[in-house]
N, C-alpha and C. Protein backbone atom coordinates (compact mmCIF):
# COMPACT_ATOMS: atom_id res chain seq x y z
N UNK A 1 -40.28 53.24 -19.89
CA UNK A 1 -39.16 53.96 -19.31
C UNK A 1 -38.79 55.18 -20.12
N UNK A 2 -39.70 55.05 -21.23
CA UNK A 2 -39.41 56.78 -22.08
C UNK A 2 -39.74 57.86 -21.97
N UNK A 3 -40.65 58.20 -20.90
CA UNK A 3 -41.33 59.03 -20.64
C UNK A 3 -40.48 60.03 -19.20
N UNK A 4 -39.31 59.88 -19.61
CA UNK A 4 -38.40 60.87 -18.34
C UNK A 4 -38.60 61.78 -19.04
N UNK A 5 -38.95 62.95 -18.32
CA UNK A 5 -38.75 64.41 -18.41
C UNK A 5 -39.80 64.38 -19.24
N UNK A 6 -40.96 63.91 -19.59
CA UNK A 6 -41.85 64.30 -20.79
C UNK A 6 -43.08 65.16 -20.18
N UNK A 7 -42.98 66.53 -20.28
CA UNK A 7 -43.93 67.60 -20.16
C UNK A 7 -43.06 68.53 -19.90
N UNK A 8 -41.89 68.39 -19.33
CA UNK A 8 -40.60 69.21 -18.81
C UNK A 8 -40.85 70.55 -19.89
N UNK A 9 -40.67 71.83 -18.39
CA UNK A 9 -40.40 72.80 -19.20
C UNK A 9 -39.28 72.53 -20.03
N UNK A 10 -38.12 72.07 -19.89
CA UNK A 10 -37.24 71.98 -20.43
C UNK A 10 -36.93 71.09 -21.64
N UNK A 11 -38.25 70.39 -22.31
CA UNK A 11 -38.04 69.56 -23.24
C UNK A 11 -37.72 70.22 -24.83
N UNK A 12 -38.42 71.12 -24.99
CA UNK A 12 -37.73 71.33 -26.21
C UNK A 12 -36.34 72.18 -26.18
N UNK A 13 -36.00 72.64 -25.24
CA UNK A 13 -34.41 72.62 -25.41
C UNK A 13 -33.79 71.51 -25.23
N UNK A 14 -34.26 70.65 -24.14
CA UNK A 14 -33.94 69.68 -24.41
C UNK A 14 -33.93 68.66 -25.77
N UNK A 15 -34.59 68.75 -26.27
CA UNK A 15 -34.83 67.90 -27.54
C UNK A 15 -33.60 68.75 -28.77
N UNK A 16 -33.54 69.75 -28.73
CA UNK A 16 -32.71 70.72 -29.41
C UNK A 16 -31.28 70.51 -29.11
N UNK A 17 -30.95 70.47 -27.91
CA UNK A 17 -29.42 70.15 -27.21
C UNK A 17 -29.37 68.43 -27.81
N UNK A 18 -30.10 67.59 -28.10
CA UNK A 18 -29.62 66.44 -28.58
C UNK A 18 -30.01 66.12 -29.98
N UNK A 19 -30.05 66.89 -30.50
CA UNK A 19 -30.12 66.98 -31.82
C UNK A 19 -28.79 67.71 -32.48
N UNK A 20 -28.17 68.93 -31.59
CA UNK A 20 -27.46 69.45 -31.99
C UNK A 20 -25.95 67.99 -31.46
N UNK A 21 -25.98 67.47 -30.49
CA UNK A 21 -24.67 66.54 -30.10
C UNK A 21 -24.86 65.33 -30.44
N UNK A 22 -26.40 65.18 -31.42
CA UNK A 22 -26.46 63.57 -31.89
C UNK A 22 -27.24 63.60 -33.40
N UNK A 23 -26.17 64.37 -34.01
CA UNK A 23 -27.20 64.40 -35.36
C UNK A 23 -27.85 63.32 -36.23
N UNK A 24 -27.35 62.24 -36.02
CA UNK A 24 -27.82 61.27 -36.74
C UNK A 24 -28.57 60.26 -36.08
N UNK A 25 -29.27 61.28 -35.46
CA UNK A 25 -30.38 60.30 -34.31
C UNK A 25 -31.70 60.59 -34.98
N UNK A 26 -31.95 61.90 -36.16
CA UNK A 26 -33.35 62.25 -36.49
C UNK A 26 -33.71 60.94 -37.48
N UNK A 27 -32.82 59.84 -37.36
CA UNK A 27 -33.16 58.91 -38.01
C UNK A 27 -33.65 57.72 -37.63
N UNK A 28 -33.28 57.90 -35.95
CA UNK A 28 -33.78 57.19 -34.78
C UNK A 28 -34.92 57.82 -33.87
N UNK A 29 -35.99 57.88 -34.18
CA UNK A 29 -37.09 59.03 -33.47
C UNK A 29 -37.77 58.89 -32.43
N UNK A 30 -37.30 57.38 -32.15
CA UNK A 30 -38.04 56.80 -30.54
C UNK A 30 -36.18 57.22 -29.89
N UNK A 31 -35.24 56.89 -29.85
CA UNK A 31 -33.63 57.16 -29.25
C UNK A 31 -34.00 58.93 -29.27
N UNK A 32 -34.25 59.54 -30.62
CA UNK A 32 -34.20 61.04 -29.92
C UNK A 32 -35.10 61.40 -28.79
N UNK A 33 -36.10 61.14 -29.25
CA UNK A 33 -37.16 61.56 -28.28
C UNK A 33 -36.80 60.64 -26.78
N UNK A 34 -36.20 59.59 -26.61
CA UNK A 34 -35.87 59.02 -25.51
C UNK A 34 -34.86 59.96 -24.70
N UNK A 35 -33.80 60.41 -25.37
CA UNK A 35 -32.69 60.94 -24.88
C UNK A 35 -32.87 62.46 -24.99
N UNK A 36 -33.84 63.12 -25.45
CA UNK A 36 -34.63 64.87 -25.29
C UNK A 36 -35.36 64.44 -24.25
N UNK A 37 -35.95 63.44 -23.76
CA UNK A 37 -36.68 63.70 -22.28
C UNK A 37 -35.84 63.34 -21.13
N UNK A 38 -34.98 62.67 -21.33
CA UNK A 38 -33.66 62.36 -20.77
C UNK A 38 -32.98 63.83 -20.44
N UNK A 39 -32.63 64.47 -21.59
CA UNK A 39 -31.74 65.55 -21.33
C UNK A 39 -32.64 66.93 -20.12
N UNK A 40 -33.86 66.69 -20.94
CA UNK A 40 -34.92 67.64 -20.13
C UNK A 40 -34.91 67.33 -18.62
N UNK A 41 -35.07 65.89 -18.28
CA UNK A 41 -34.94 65.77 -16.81
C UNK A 41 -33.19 66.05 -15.85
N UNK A 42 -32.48 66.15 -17.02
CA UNK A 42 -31.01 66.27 -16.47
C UNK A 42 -31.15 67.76 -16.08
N UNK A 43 -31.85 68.64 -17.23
CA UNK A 43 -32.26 70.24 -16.71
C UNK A 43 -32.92 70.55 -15.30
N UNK A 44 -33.96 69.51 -15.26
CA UNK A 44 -34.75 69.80 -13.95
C UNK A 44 -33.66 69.87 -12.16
N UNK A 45 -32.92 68.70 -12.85
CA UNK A 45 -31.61 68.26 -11.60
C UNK A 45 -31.07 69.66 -11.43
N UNK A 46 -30.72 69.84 -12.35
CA UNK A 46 -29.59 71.50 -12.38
C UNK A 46 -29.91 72.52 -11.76
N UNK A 47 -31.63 72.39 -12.17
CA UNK A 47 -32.28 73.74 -11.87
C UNK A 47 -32.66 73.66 -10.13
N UNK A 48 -32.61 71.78 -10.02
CA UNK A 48 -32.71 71.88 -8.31
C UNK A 48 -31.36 72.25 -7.89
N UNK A 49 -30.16 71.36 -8.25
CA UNK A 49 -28.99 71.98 -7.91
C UNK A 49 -28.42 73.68 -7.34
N UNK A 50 -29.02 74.09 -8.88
CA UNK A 50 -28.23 75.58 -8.16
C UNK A 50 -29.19 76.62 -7.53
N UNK A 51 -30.52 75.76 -6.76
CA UNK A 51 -31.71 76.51 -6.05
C UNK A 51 -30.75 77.07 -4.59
N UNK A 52 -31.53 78.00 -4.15
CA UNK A 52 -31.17 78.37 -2.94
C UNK A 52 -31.73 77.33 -1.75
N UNK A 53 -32.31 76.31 -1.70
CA UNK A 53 -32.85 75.12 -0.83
C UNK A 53 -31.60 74.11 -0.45
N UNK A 54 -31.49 74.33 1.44
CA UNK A 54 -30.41 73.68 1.72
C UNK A 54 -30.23 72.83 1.04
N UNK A 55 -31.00 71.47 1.09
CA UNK A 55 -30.92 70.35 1.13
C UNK A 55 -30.69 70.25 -0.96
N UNK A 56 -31.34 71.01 -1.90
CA UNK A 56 -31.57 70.63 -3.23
C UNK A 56 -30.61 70.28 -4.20
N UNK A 57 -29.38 70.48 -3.40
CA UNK A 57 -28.28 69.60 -4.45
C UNK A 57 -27.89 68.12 -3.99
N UNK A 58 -28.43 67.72 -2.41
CA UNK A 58 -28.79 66.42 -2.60
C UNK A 58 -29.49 65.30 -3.25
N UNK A 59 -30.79 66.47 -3.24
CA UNK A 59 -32.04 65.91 -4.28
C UNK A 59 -31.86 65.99 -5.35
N UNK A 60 -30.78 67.00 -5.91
CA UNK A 60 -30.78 67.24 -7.48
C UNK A 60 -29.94 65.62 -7.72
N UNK A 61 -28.90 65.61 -7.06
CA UNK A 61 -27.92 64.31 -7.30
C UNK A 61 -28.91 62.76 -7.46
N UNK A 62 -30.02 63.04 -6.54
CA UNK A 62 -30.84 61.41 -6.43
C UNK A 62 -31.47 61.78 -7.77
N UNK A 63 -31.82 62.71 -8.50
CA UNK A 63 -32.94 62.93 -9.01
C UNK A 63 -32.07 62.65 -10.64
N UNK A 64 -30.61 63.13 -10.62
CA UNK A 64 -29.76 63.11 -11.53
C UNK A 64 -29.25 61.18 -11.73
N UNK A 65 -29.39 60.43 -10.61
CA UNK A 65 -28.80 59.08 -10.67
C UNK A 65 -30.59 58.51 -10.96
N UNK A 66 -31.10 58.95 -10.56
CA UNK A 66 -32.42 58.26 -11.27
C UNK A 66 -32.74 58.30 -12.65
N UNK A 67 -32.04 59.25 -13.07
CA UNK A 67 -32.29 59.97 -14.84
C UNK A 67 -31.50 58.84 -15.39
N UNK A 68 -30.05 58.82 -14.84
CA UNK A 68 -29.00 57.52 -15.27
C UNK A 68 -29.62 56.52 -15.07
N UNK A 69 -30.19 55.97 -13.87
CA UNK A 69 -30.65 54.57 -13.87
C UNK A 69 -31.81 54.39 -14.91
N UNK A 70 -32.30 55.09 -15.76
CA UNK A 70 -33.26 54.80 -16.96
C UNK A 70 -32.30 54.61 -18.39
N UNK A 71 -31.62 55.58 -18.28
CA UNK A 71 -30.59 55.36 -19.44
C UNK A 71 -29.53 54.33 -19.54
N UNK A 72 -29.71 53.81 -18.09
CA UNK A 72 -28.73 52.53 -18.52
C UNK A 72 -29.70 51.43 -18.81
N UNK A 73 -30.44 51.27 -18.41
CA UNK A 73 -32.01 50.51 -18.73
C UNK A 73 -32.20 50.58 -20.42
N UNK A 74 -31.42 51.59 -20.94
CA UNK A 74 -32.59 51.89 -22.50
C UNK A 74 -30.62 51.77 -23.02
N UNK A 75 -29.59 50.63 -23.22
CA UNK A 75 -28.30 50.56 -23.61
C UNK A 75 -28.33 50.95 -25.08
N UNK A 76 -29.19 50.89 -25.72
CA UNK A 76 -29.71 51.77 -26.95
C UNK A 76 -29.47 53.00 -27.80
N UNK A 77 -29.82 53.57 -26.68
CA UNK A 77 -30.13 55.24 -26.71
C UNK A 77 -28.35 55.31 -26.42
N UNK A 78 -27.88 55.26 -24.50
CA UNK A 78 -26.55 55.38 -24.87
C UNK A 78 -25.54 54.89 -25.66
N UNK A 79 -25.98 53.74 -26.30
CA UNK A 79 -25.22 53.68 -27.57
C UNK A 79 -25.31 54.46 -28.28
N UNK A 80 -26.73 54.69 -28.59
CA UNK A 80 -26.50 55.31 -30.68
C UNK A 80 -26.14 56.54 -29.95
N UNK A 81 -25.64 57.66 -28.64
CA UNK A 81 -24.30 58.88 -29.24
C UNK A 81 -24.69 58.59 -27.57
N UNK A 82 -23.21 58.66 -27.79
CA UNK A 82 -22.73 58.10 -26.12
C UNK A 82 -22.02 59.70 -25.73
N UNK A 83 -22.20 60.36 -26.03
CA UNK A 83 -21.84 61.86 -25.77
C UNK A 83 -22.73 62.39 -24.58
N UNK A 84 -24.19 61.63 -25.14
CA UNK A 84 -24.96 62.28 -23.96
C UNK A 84 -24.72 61.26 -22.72
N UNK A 85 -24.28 60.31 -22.60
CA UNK A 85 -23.90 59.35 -21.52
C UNK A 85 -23.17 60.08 -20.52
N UNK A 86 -22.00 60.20 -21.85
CA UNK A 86 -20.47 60.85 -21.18
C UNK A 86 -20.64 62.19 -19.93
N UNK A 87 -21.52 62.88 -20.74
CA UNK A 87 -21.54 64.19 -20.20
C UNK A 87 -22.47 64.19 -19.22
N UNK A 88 -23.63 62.92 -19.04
CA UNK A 88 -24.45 62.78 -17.94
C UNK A 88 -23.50 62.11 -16.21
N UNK A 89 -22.91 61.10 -16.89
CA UNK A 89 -21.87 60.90 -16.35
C UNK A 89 -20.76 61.64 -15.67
N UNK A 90 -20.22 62.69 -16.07
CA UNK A 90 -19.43 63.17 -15.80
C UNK A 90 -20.24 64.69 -14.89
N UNK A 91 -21.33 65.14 -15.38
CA UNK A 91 -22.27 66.09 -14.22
C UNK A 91 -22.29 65.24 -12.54
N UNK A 92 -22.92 64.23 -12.63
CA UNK A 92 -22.98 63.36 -11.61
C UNK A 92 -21.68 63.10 -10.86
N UNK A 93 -20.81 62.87 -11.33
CA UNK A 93 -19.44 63.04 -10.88
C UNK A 93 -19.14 64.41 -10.09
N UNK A 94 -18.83 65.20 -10.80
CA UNK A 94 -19.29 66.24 -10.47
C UNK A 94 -19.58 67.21 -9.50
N UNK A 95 -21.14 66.63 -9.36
CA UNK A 95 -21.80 66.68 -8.27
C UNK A 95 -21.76 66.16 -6.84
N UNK A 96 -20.88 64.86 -7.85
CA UNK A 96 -20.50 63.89 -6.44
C UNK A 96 -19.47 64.05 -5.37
N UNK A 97 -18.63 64.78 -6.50
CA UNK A 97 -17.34 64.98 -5.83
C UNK A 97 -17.51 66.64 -4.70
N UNK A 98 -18.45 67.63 -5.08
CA UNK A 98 -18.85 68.74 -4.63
C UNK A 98 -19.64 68.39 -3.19
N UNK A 99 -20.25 67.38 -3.34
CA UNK A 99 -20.78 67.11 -1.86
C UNK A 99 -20.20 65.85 -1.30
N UNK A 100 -18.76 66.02 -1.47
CA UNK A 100 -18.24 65.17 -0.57
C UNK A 100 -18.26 63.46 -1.08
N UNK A 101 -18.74 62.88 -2.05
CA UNK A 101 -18.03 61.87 -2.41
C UNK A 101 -17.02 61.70 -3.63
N UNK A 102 -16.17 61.71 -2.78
CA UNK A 102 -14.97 61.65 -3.78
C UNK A 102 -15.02 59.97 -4.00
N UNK A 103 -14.98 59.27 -3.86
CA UNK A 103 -15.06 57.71 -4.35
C UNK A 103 -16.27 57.26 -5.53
N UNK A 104 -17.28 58.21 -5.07
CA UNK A 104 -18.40 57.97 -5.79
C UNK A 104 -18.35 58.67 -7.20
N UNK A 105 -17.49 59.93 -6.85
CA UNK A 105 -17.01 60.77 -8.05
C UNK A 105 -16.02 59.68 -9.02
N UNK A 106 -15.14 59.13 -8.58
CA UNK A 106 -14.39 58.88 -9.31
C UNK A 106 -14.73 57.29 -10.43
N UNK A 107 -15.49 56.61 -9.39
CA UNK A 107 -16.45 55.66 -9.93
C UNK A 107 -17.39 55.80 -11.01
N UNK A 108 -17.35 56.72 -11.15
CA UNK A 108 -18.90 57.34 -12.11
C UNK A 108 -18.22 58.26 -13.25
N UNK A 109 -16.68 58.75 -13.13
CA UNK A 109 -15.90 59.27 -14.44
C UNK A 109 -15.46 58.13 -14.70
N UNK A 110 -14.87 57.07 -13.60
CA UNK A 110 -14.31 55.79 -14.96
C UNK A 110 -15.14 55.16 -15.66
C-alpha cells in the first residue's frame, strides 16, 4: 500500500513538503517515503481538480478519498505527524463541500 503516488511528477516536492511539516520523520524512512508518495498523489488530485475538464473535480475528489483510504490503512504514518492527515482531511472537505456535499464536508472536518 506504499507505493501511492510513486513515479509522480510530483514526488519530490512531494517528499520535500513532508519533510518540511514532519521533521522528525527522516528518522522514520519507510513513514517518510510512505507519506511523500501520499502527498505526491494528493498533487495529482489538485492538478485534476483545477483542470478545465467538466467532470475532473469529481474525479479529483474519488481520486483524493482513495489517497485517504490508504492512509488510513497505514495508522502509522498518520500517526507519526498527523498534520499531513489534518490537512488531507480538511482538502477533501473542502472539496466536498464545493460540489455540493455539505454533510460529507462536515463529516470529514470532524
Amino acid at each position: 500500500a506504499g507505493a501511492v503516488g510513486t513515479g509522480s511528477m510530483f514526488a519530490t516536492v512531494g517528499k520535500q513538503i513532508v519533510e518540511e511539516e514532519c521533521p522528525l520523520l527522516h528518522a522514520q524512512p519507510v513513514v517518510l517515503n510512505f507519506l511523500a508518495a501520499l502527498q505526491a498523489r494528493f498533487f495529482e488530485a489538485q492538478s485534476m481538480y483545477y483542470s478545465i475538464e467538466p467532470e475532473s473535480k469529481t474525479l479529483a475528489l474519488a481520486v483524493g478519498f482513495e489517497a485517504m483510504e490508504t492512509l488510513m490503512s497505514n495508522l502509522e504514518a498518520a500517526y507519526a505527524c498527523p498534520l499531513q492527515a489534518t490537512k488531507h482531511f480538511r482538502l477533501l472537505s473542502d472539496w466536498s463541500l464545493a460540489l455540493g456535499h455539505p454533510k460529507r464536508a462536515r463529516h470529514l472536518i470532524q
